[in-house]
Protein backbone atom coordinates (compact mmCIF):
# COMPACT_ATOMS: atom_id res chain seq x y z
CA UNK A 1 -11.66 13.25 -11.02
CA UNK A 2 -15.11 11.85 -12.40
CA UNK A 3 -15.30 8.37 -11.10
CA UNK A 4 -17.56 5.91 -12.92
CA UNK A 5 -18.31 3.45 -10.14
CA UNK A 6 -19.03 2.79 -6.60
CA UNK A 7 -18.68 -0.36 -4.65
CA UNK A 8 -19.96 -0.83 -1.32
CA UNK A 9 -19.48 -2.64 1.56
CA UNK A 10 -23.03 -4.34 2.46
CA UNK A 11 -23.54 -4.33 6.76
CA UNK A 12 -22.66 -1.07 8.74
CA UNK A 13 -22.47 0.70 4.63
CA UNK A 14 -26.08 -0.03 2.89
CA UNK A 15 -28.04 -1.87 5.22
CA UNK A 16 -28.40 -1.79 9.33
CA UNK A 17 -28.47 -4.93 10.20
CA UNK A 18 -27.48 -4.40 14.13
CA UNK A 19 -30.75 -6.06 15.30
CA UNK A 20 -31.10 -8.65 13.55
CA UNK A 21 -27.70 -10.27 13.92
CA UNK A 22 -27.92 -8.96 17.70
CA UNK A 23 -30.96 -11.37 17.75
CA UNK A 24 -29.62 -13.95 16.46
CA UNK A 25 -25.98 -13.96 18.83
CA UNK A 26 -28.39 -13.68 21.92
CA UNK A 27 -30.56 -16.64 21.18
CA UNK A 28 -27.17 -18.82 20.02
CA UNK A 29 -26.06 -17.22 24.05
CA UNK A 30 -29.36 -18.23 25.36
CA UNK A 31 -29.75 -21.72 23.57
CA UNK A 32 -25.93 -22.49 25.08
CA UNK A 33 -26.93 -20.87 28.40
CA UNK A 34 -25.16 -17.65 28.45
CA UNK A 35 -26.77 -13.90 29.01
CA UNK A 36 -27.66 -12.00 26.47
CA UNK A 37 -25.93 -8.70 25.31
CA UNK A 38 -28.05 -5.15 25.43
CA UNK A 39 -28.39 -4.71 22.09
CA UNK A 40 -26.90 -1.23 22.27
CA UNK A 41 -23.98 -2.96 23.28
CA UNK A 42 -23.56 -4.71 19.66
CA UNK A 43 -22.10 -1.61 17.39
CA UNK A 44 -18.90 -1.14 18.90
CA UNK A 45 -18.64 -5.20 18.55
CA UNK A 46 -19.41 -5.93 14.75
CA UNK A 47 -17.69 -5.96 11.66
CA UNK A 48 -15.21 -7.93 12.45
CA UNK A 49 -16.92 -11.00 11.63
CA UNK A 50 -18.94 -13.61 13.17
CA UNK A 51 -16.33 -15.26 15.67
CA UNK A 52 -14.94 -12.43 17.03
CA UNK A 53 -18.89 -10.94 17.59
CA UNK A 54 -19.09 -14.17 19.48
CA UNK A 55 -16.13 -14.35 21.37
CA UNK A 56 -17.15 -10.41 22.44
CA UNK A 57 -20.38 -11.08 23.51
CA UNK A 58 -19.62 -14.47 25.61
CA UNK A 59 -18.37 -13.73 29.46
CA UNK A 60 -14.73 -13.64 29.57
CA UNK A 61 -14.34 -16.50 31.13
CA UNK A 62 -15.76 -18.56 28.68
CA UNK A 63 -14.04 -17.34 25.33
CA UNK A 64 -12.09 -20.77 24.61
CA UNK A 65 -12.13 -21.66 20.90
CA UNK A 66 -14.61 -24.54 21.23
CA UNK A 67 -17.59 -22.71 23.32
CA UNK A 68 -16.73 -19.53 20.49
CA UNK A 69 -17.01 -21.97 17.68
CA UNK A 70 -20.11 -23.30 19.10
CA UNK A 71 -22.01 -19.88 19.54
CA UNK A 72 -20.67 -18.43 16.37
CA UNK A 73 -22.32 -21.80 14.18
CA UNK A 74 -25.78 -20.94 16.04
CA UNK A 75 -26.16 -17.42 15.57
CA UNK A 76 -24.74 -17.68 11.91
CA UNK A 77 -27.60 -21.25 11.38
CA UNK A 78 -30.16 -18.45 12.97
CA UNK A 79 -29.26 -15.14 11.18
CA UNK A 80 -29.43 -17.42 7.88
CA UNK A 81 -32.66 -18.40 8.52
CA UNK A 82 -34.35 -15.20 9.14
CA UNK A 83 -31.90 -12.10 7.96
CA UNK A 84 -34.41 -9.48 7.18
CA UNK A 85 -36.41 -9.29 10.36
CA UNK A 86 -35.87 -5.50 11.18
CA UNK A 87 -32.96 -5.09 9.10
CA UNK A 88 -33.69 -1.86 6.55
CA UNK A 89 -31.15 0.29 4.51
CA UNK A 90 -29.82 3.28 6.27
CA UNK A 91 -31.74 6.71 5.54
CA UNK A 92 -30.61 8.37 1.74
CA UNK A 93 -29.31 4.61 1.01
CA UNK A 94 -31.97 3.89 -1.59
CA UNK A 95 -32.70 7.59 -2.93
CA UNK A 96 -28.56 7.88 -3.66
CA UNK A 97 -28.93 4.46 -5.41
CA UNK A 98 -31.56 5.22 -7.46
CA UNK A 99 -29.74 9.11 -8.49
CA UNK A 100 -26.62 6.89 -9.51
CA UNK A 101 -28.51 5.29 -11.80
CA UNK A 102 -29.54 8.11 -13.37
CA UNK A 103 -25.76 8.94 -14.68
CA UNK A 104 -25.20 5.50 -15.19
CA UNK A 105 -22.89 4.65 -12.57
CA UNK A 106 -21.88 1.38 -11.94
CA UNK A 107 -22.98 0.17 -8.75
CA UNK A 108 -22.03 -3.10 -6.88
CA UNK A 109 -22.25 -4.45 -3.33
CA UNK A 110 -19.25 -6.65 -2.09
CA UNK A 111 -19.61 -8.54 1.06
CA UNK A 112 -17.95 -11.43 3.02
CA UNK A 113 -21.09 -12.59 3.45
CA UNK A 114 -22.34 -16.01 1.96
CA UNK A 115 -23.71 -14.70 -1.06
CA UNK A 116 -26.93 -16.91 -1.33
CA UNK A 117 -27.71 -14.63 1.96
CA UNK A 118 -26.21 -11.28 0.70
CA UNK A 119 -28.89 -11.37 -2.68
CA UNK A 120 -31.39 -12.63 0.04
CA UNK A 121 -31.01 -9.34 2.13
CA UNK A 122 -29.69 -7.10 -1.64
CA UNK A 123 -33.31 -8.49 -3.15
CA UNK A 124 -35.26 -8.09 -0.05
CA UNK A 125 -34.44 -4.29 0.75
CA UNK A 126 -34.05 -3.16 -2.75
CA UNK A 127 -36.41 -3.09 -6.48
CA UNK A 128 -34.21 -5.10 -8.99
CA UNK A 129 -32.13 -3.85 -10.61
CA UNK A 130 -30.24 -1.45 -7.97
CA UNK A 131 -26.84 -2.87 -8.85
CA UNK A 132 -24.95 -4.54 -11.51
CA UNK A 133 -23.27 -6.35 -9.45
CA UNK A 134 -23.83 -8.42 -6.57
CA UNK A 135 -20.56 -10.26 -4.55
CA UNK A 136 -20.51 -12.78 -1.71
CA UNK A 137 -17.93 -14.29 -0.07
CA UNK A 138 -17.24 -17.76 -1.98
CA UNK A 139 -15.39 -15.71 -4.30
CA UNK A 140 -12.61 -18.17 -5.24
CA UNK A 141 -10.05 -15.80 -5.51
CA UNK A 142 -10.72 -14.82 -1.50
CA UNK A 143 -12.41 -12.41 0.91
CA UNK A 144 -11.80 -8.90 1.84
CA UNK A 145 -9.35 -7.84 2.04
CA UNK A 146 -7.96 -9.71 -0.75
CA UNK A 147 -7.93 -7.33 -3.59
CA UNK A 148 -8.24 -9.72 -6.51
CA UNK A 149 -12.19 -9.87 -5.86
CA UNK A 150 -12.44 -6.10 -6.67
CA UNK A 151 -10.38 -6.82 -9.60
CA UNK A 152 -12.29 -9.43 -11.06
CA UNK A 153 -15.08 -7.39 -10.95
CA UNK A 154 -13.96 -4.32 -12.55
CA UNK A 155 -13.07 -6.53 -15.35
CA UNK A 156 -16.39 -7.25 -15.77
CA UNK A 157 -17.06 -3.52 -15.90
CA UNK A 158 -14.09 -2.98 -18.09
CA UNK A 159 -12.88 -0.38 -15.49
CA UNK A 160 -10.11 0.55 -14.08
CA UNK A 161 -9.21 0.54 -10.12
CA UNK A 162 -9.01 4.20 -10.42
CA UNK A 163 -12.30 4.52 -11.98
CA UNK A 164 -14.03 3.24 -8.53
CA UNK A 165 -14.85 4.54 -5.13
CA UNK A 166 -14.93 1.85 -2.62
CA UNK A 167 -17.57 2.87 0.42
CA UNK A 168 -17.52 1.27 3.75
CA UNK A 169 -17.46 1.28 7.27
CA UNK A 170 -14.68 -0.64 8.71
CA UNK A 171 -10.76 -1.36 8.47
CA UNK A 172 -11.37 -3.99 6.22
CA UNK A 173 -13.07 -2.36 4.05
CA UNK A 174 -10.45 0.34 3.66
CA UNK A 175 -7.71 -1.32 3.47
CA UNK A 176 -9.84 -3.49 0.28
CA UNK A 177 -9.95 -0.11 -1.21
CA UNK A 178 -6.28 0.83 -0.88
CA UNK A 179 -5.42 -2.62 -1.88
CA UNK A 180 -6.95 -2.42 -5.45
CA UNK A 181 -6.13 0.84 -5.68
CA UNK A 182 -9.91 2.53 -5.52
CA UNK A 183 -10.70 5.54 -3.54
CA UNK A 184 -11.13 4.43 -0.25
CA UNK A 185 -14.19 6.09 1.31
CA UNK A 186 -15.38 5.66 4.39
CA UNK A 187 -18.90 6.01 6.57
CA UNK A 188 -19.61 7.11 9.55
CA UNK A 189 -22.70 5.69 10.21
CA UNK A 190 -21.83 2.00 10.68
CA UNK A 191 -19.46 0.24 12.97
CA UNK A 192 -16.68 2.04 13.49
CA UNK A 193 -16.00 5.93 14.24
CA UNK A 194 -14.47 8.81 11.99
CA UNK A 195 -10.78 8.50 13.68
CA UNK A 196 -10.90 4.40 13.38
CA UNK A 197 -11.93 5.07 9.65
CA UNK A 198 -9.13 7.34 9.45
CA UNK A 199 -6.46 5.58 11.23
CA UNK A 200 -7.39 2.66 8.77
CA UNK A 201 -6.33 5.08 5.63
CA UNK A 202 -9.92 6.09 4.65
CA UNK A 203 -8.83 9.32 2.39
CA UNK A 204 -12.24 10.75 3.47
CA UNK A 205 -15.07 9.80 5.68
CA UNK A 206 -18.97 10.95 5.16
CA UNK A 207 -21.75 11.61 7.60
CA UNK A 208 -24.45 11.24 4.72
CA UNK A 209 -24.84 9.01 1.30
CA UNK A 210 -25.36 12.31 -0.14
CA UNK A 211 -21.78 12.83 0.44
CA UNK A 212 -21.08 10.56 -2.20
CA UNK A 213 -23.23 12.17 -5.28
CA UNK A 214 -21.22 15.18 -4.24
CA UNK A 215 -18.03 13.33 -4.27
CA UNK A 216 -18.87 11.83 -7.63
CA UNK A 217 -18.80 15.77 -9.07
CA UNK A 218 -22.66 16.22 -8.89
CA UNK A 219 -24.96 18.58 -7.02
C-alpha cells in the first residue's frame, strides 16, 4: 500500500549521536572518579536510555542504584548543555527528507528525549521546515512505547495508524510501531543489529534511508 507518512525515531534513526553522549557519560565517569569507556564500546550500550547507559558503562562493582543515579544526572546535565558537538545525521538522512517532501509526505520525529533538547538537535542538523511534526518526551499521555503519543499525533494529521511507517532502530521503537498499529520498520544502522530488530517484530529492516522512498512505492 501507498503510505502517507513516516515517523521516526530520533538517536540511532536520523541523527548519530554516539559521540556526543559517549562524551558526556565519560566526563559524568571521570567527574565521579570512574574510567572512561572506549568510545567504540558505546553502540552495543545505547538506546536503552540514560540509566541503563550508565549502569553499563560503570565497573560492575559499582552499579548500585545511588552511584547509577548519580552518573546518569551528570552525563544527562552535560549532554543538555552541549548536544550537537559532533553529532550529524546519518548519510541519505537529509537528501530522503527533503525527496519526502516533494510528495508531500508527512514527516515527524518522535523521541523520549526532553523535547526542548530534541528541537535543539531537530533545528540544529536540519533547514526548517523538515518535519511537521516534532515530539519529545513530556508527552502527557507517556513515552515510547506507549502508543497513545503516536495516536495523538496522527490526529493531528488526520491519519490513520495504517497510513504511517514508523522507522527506528531499537525494540522500543518497534514494538511503538506494532502498538499503534503502523508499519514497523526498522534500521540497521543504529544501535541494535538486523536479528535484534527482527526478534523485536520489525516486519522489515533497511541498510539505507533510500530503502524507505522505495518502500513508500517510489523509485
Amino acid at each position: 500500500m501507498r503510505y502517507s507518512c513516516v515517523i521516526f525515531d530520533c538517536d540511532g534513526t536520523l541523527v548519530d549521536k554516539r559521540e556526543d553522549i559517549a562524551a558526556a557519560m565519560n566526563q559524568a565517569l571521570a567527574f565521579h572518579g570512574f574510567p572512561s569507556v572506549p568510545v567504540a564500546n558505546y553502540k552495543s550500550m545505547m538506546g536503552r536510555g540514560i540509566m541503563n547507559l550508565a549502569s553499563l558503562a560503570l565497573p560492575e562493582e559499582a552499579r548500585n542504584n545511588e552511584t547509577v543515579q548519580a552518573i546518569a544526572a551528570e552525563a544527562n546535565r552535560i549532554y543538555y548543555e552541549q548536544p550537537l558537538i559532533k553529532s550529524k545525521p546519518y548519510p541519505g538522512i537529509k537528501e530522503l527528507i527533503a525527496k519526502l517532501k516533494t510528495k508531500k509526505i508527512k514527516t515527524a520525529v518522535l523521541s523520549n528525549k526532553p523535547e526542548t533538547v530534541l528541537r535543539r538537535v531537530i533545528d540544529g542538523l536540519f533547514p526548517p521546515g523538515s518535519f511537521d511534526a516534532i515530539q519529545g518526551g513530556e508527552f502527557d499521555g507517556g513515552r515510547k512505547p506507549d502508543p497513545s503519543i503516536i495516536w495523538e499525533l496522527l490526529v493531528t494529521f488526520d491519519l490513520s495508524p495504517s497510513d504511517a511507517i514508523f522507522a527506528g532502530d531499537s525494540e522500543t521503537d518497534m514494538e511503538i510501531a506494532r502498538n499503534a498499529g503502523c508499519y514497523p520498520l526498522g534500521v540497521s544502522w543504529g544501535f541494535r543489529s538486523r536479528k535484534e530488530l527482527e526478534a523485536a517484530g520489525a516486519a522489515s529492516v533497511i541498510d539505507n534511508p533510500d530503502e524507505i522512498w522505495e518502500l513508500l512505492g517510489y523509485k
